[in-house]
Structure formats: C-alpha cells, structure tokens
Protein backbone atom coordinates (compact mmCIF):
# COMPACT_ATOMS: atom_id res chain seq x y z
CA UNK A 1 -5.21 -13.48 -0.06
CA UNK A 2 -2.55 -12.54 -2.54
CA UNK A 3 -2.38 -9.04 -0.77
CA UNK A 4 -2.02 -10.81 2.94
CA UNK A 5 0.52 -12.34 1.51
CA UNK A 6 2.81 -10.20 0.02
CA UNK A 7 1.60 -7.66 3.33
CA UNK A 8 3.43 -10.51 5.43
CA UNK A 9 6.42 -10.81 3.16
CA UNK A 10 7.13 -7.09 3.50
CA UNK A 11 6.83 -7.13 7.13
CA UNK A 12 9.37 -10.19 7.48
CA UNK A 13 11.49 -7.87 4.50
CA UNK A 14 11.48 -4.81 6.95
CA UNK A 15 12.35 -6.86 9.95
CA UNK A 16 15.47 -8.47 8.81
CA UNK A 17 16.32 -5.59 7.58
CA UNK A 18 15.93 -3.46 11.08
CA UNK A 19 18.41 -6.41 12.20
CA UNK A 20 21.29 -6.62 9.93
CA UNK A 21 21.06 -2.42 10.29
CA UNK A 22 21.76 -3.51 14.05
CA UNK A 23 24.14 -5.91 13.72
CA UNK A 24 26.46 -3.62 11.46
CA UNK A 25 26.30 -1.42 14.53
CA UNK A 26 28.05 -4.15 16.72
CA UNK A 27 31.11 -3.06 19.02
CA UNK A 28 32.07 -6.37 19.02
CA UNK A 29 31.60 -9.98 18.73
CA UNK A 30 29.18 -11.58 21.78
CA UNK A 31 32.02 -12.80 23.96
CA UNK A 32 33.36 -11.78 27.37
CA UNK A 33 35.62 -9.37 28.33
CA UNK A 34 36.29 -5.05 28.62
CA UNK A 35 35.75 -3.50 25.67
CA UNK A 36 33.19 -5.41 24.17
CA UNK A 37 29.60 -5.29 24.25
CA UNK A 38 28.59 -8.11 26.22
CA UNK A 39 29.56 -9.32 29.89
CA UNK A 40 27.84 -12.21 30.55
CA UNK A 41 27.25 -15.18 33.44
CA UNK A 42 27.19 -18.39 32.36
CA UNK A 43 24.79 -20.14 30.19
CA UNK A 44 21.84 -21.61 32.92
CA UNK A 45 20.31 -24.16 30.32
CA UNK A 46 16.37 -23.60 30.32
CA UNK A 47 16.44 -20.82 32.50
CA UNK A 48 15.24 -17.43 31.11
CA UNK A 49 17.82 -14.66 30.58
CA UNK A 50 18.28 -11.17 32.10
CA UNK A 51 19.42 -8.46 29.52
CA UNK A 52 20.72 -5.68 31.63
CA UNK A 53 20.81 -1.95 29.68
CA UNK A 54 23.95 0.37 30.40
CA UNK A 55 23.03 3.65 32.40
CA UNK A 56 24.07 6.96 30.92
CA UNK A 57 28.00 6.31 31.54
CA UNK A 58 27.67 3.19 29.39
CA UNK A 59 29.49 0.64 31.12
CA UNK A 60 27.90 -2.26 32.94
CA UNK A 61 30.21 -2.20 36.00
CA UNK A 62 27.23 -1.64 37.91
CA UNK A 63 25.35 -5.06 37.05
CA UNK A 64 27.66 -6.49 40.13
CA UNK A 65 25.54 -6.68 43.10
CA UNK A 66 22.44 -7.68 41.26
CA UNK A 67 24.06 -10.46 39.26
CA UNK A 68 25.85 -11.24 42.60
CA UNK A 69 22.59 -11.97 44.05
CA UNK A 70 20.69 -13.44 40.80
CA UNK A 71 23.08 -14.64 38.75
CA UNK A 72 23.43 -18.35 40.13
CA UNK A 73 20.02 -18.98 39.26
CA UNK A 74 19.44 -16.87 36.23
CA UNK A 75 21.71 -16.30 33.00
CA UNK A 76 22.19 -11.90 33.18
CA UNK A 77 23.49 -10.41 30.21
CA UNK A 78 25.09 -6.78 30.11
CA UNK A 79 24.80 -4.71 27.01
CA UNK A 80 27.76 -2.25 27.42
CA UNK A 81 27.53 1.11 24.82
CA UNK A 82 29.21 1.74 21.79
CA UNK A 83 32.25 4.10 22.09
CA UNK A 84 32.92 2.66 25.85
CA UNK A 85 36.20 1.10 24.40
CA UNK A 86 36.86 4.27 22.11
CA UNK A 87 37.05 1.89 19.06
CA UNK A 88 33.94 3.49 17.70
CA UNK A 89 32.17 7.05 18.19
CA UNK A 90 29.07 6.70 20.56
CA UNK A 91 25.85 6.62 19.03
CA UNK A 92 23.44 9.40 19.11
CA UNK A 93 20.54 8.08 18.75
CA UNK A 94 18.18 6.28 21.27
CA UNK A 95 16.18 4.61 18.77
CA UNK A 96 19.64 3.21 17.14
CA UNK A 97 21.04 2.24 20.59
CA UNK A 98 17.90 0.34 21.02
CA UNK A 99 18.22 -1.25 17.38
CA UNK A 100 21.63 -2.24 17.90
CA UNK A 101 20.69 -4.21 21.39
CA UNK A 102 17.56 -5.58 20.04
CA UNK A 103 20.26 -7.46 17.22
CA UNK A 104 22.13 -8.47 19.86
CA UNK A 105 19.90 -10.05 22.14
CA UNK A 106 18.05 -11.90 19.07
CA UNK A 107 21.23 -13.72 18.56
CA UNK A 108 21.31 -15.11 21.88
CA UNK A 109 17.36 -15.96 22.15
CA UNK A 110 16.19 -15.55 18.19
CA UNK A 111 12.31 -15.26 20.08
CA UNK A 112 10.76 -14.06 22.86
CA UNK A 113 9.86 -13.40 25.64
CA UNK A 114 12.64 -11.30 26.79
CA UNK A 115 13.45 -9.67 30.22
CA UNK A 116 14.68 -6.10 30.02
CA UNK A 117 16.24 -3.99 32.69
CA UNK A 118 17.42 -1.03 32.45
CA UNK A 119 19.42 1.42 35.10
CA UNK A 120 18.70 5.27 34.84
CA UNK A 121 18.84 6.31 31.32
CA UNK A 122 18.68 2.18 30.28
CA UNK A 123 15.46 2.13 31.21
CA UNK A 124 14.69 4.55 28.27
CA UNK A 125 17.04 2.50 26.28
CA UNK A 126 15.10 -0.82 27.09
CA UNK A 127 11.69 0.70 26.67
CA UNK A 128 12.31 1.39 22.87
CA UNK A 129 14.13 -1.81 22.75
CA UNK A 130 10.41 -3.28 24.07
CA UNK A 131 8.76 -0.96 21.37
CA UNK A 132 11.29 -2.65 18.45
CA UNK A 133 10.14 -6.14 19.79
CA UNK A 134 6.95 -5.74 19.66
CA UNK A 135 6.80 -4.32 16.05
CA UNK A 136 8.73 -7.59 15.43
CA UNK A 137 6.07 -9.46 16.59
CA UNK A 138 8.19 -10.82 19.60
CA UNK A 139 7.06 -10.96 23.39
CA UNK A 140 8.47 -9.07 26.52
CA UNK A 141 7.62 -10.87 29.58
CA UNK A 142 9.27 -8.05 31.66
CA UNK A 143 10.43 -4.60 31.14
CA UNK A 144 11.96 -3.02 34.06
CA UNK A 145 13.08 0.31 34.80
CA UNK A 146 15.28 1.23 37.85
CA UNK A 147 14.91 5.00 38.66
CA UNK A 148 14.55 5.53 35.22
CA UNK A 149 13.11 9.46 34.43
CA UNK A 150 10.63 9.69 31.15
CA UNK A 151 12.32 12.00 28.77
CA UNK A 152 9.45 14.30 28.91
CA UNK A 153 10.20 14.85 32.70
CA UNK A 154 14.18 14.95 32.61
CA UNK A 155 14.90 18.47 32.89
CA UNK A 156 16.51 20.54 35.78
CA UNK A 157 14.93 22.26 38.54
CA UNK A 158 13.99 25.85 38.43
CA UNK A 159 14.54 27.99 42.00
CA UNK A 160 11.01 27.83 42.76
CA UNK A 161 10.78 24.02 42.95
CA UNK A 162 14.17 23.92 45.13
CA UNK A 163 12.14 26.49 47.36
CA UNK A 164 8.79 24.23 47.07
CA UNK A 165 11.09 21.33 47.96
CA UNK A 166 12.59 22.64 50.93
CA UNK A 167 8.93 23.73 51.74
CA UNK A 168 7.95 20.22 51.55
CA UNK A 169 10.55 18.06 52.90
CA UNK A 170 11.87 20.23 54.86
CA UNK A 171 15.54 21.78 55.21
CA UNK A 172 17.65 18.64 56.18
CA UNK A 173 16.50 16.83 53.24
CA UNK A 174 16.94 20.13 51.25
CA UNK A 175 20.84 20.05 51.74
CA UNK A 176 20.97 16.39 50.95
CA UNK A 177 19.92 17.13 47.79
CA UNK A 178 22.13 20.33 47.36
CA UNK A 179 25.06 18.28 48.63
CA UNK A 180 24.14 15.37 46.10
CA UNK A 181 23.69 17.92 43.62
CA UNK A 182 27.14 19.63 43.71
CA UNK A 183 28.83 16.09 44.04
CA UNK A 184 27.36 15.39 40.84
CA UNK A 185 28.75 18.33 39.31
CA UNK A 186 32.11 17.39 40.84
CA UNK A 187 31.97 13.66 39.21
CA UNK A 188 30.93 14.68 35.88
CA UNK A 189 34.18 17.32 36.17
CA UNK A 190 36.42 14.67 36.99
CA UNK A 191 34.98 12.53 34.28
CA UNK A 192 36.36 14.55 32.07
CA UNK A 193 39.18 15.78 33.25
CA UNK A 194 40.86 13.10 36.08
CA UNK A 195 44.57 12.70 35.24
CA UNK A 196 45.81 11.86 38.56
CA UNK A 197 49.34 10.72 38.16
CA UNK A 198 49.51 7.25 39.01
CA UNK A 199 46.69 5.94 37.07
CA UNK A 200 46.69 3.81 34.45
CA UNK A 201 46.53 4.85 31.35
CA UNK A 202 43.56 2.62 30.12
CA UNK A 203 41.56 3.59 33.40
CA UNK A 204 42.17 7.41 32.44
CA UNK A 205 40.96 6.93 28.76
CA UNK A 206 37.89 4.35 30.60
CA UNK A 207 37.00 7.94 32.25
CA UNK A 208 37.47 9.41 28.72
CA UNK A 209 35.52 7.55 26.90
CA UNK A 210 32.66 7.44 29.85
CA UNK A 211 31.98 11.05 29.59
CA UNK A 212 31.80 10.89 25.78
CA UNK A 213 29.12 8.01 26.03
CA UNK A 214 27.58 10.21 28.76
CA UNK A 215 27.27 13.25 26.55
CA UNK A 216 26.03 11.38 23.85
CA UNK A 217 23.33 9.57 25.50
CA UNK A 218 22.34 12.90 26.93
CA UNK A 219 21.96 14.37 23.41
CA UNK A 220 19.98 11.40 22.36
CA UNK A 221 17.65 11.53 24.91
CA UNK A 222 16.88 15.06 24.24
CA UNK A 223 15.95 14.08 20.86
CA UNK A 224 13.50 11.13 21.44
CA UNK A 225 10.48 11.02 21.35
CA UNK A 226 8.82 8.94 23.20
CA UNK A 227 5.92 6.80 21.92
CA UNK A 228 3.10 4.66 23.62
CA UNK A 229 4.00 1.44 24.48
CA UNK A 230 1.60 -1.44 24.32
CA UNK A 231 3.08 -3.33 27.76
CA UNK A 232 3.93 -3.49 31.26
CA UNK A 233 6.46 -1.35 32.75
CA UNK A 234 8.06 -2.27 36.51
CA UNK A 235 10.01 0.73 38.04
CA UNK A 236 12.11 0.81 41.02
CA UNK A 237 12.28 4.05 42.34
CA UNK A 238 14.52 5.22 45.13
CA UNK A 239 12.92 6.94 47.88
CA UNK A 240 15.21 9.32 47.89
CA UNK A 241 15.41 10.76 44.07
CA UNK A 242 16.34 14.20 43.44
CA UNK A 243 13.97 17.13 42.84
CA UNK A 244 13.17 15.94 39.23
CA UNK A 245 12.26 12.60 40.32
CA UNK A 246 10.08 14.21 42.94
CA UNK A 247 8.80 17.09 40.61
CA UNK A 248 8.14 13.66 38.20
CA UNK A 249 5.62 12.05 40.32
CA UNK A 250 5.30 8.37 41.58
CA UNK A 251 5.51 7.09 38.13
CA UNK A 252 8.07 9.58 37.02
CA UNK A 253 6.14 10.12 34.48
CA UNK A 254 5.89 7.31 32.26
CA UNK A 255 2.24 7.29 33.01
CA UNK A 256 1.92 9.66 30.11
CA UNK A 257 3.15 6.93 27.80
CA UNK A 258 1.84 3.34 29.56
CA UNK A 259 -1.34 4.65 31.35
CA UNK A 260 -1.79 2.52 34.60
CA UNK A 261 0.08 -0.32 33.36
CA UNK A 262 2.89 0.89 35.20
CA UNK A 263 3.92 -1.01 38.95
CA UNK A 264 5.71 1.16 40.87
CA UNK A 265 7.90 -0.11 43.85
CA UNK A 266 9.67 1.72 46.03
CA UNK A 267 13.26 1.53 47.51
CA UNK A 268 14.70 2.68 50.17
CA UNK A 269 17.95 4.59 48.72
CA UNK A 270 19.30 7.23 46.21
CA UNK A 271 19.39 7.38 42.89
CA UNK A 272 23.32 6.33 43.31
CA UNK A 273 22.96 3.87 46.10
CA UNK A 274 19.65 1.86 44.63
CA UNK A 275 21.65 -0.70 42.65
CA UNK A 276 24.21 -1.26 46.02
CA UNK A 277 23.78 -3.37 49.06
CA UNK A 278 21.80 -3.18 50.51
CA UNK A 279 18.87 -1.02 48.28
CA UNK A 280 19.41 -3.18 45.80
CA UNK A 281 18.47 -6.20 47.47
CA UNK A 282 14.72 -5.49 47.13
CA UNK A 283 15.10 -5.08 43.66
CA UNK A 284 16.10 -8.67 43.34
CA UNK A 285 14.06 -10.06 45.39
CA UNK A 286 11.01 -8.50 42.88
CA UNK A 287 12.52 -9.94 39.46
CA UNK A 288 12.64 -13.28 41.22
CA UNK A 289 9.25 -13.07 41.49
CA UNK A 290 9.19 -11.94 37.81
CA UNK A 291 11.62 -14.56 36.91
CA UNK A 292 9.57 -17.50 39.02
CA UNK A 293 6.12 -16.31 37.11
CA UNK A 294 7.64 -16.05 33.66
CA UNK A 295 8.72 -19.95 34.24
CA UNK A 296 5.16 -21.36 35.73
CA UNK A 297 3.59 -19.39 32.60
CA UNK A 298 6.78 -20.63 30.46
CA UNK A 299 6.12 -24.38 31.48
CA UNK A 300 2.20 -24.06 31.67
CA UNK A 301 2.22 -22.92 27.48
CA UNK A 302 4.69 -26.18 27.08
CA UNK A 303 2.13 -28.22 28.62
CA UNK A 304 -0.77 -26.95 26.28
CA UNK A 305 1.46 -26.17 23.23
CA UNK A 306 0.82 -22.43 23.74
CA UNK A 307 3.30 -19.47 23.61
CA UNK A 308 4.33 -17.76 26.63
CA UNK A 309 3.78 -14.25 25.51
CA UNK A 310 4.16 -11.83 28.60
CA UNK A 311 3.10 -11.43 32.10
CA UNK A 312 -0.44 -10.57 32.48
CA UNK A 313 -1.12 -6.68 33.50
CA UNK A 314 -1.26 -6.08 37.20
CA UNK A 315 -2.69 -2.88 38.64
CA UNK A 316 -0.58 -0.04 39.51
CA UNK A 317 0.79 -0.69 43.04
CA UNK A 318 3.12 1.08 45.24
CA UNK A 319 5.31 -1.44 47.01
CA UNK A 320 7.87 -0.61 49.62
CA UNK A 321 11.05 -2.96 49.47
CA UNK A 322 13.10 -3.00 52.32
C-alpha cells in the first residue's frame, strides 16, 4: 500500500514537473495579439475548446476560414511557435514543442478532454501533445490531423515514383504536381530572401522569422521518433496531395503507429488549398460532428457523475467531403 503510494506521488512529482519545464518555454503570456503564442476567439462558457497546432511556418494565420466558420459556436485557440516573433530561437525539438503546448493548454482547461488539430506538420505536433496527455492521465476526445504526413513517410520522391506517378495518374495530373512542386521551391526562396522595397519592415522580418521556424521544425521532425499512440486519430486528407502523400497511402501512414484506429476523410483540394473555401468547409462540417458528440457524451457523464473520457473508436472509414 505504502509502495502504491509513494508510486502515485512520483507520478504526480514527474508530471508537474513535465509542466513547469513547459511553461518556462512560454513565448509569452496567454493573451491576444502578433507575437505571442496564443490567438484566441472568445470565451463560449460551457462549450468545449478547439486548440489549433501551427503548421511548419509556425504562424496561425491560417486558422481564419475554419474559425470563420466554427468559431461562433465553439471557443478555437491557436498555438503560434516559438521564434515566430524572433524574441526567442525556435525550438528543435518535437517532443519539447509538444511539452510547451501541452502547459499551455492546461492553463486554460487544467483537465481533459481536449480537442487537438493540427495543420500539416501540427498534426505531428498534436499527436505527441495527445501522447503527453495521456501519460498525464488526461483525456483527448479528438485528435485531428489535416494532411498531416507520419514522419516515417515524409521524405522526397525518387525519379522512379515521379515516373510511376505519371504512369498512374496520368500526365495532366503529372505537371500539376511538377508545377506545385517548383512553386514550392519558389515560396520557400522567397521566404528567405523577399526584400521587396516597399514592405514593411516587420512583415519582412515575419518572412524571416517564418523560414527559421520552418527549418527548425523540419530538423525536429527528422529527429522524432514516433511512438504508438493509445487513441483515435481523424485525418483530412486532400485529394490532391503530392507524390509523398500518394506514395504514403490512404492513411499516410500513421497506420504504422494507431493500427485501424485511424478515420480517414477525404477532401476535395491540395495540400495548400484544404484549409480555404471552399475545401475547408468539409472539414468543419466533420468537427461539428466531433464537437456535437463530445457534448451529448459531455452532458450524459454529468447526468451519471461519470467522466467524459474520449470518443469511442469508430472503424476506419473513407469519407468524401464535398
């Protein structure tokens, strides 16, 4: 009994712990505004939050159109990354990132559950941020990925599966993707380098500082490792991904980590133009449903005096959202 005890005591020891390590890693206090960490909509009282995870760039610019479409029914929060205001050198590790969010989140809603979403490379950022929570002993209702790659499947594309592409879808969709690809080259040069007179000078160190988050995160995710995860996962994932994404499979590849506990559904766009009008649409239309399900299970557990906990597991679909 004595053992149990002390067992427990070390657990709760280690946890706050893993917390104040995060919260020394804060850009900033939770307020408003550019530069800091957190963009928020106003507090919806009893309604169940949205945490929204950067993408690769860092900045949560891109939140927009969903919270556009969500946000008068559901408080969204948007966790921007460190080194986005150039205060502070980006962090280079996912497993840190993740730490620092998990802090940040917990001082908003101390317990679970918690909704995660993640764009691109936030996905991966939200799925360790899932993996921290539950080692915390906290819920995650949902964790949601939006044409998010598994690290074990984010490489580039060799000439013989451009060739096998072109095979297989054929040569108009073939120069779609070389066009996309070289327009991504051309973005991620101007990132770096865009001093077009006229600017202002805070947009051209924004573009400065958005290419060092970018790099970083890129490092990181070369480095992690990605572990099983005891949960759901619900990707969105364009129709129209690039030659990874298609080399990937339909789960692109986070099978390997979930098993079938993955729902896929599909959208009808890019990897660009999936969080725009009107791809992205369909994507909240499905966390509604989510959203609507985590508050029937929410107010079902008040009823019996229960906890929440998360959604129950679902078999792995493949829905088409329009």
């Amino acid at each position: 009994m004595a053992k149990a005890r002390r067992a427990q005591t070390d657990r709760a020891a280690a946890r706050q712990q893993r917390r104040d390590r995060g919260r020394s890693r804060r850009t900033a206090p939770l307020r408003s505004g550019a530069g800091n960490r957190w963009c928020g909509s106003p507090s919806k009282p009893g309604k169940p939050a949205i945490y929204w995870i950067h993408g690769a760039m860092g900045n949560v610019v891109s939140i927009k159109p969903l919270a556009d479409q969500l946000g008068e029914t559901y408080p969204i929060y948007g966790l921007q990354a460190q080194g986005i205001d150039g205060k502070l050198p980006p962090l280079e590790k996912v497993e840190d990132m993740a730490m620092s969010y998990v802090a940040a989140i917990r001082d908003v809603d101390p317990e679970g559950p918690y909704c995660l979403l993640g764009y691109s490379g936030g996905g991966v950022i939200g799925y360790e941020m899932a993996r921290q929570l539950g080692m915390d002993g906290q819920s995650v209702a949902v964790l949601a990925m939006i044409d998010t790659l598994a690290p074990t499947h984010a490489h580039g594309a060799s000439l013989a599966d451009w060739l096998r592409f072109a095979y297989r879808e054929g040569l108009d969709r073939f120069a779609e993707q070389i066009r996309n690809s070289w327009s991504l080259r051309l973005n991620q040069f101007t990132r770096r380098f865009n001093t077009q007179p006229g600017e202002a000078e805070t947009v051209e160190q924004l573009i400065a500082n958005s290419a060092l988050v970018f790099d970083a995160y890129v490092r990181a995710q070369s480095y992690y490792h990605t572990l099983p995860y005891d949960g759901d996962v619900l990707l969105f994932r364009a129709k129209r991904g690039g030659i990874p994404f298609q080399l990937a499979g339909p789960t692109l590849g986070w099978d390997d980590h979930v098993g079938d506990r993955v729902e896929v559904v599909e959208i009808d766009g890019t990897h660009e133009t999936v969080i725009e009008p009107p791809a992205v649409h369909g994507i909240g239309d499905k966390l509604r449903e989510k959203m609507e399900a985590l508050e029937r299970r929410s107010a079902a557990a008040a009823a019996d005096g229960s906890a929440p906990g998360a959604l129950p597991a679902s078999a792995p679909t493949l829905l088409a959202a329009k």
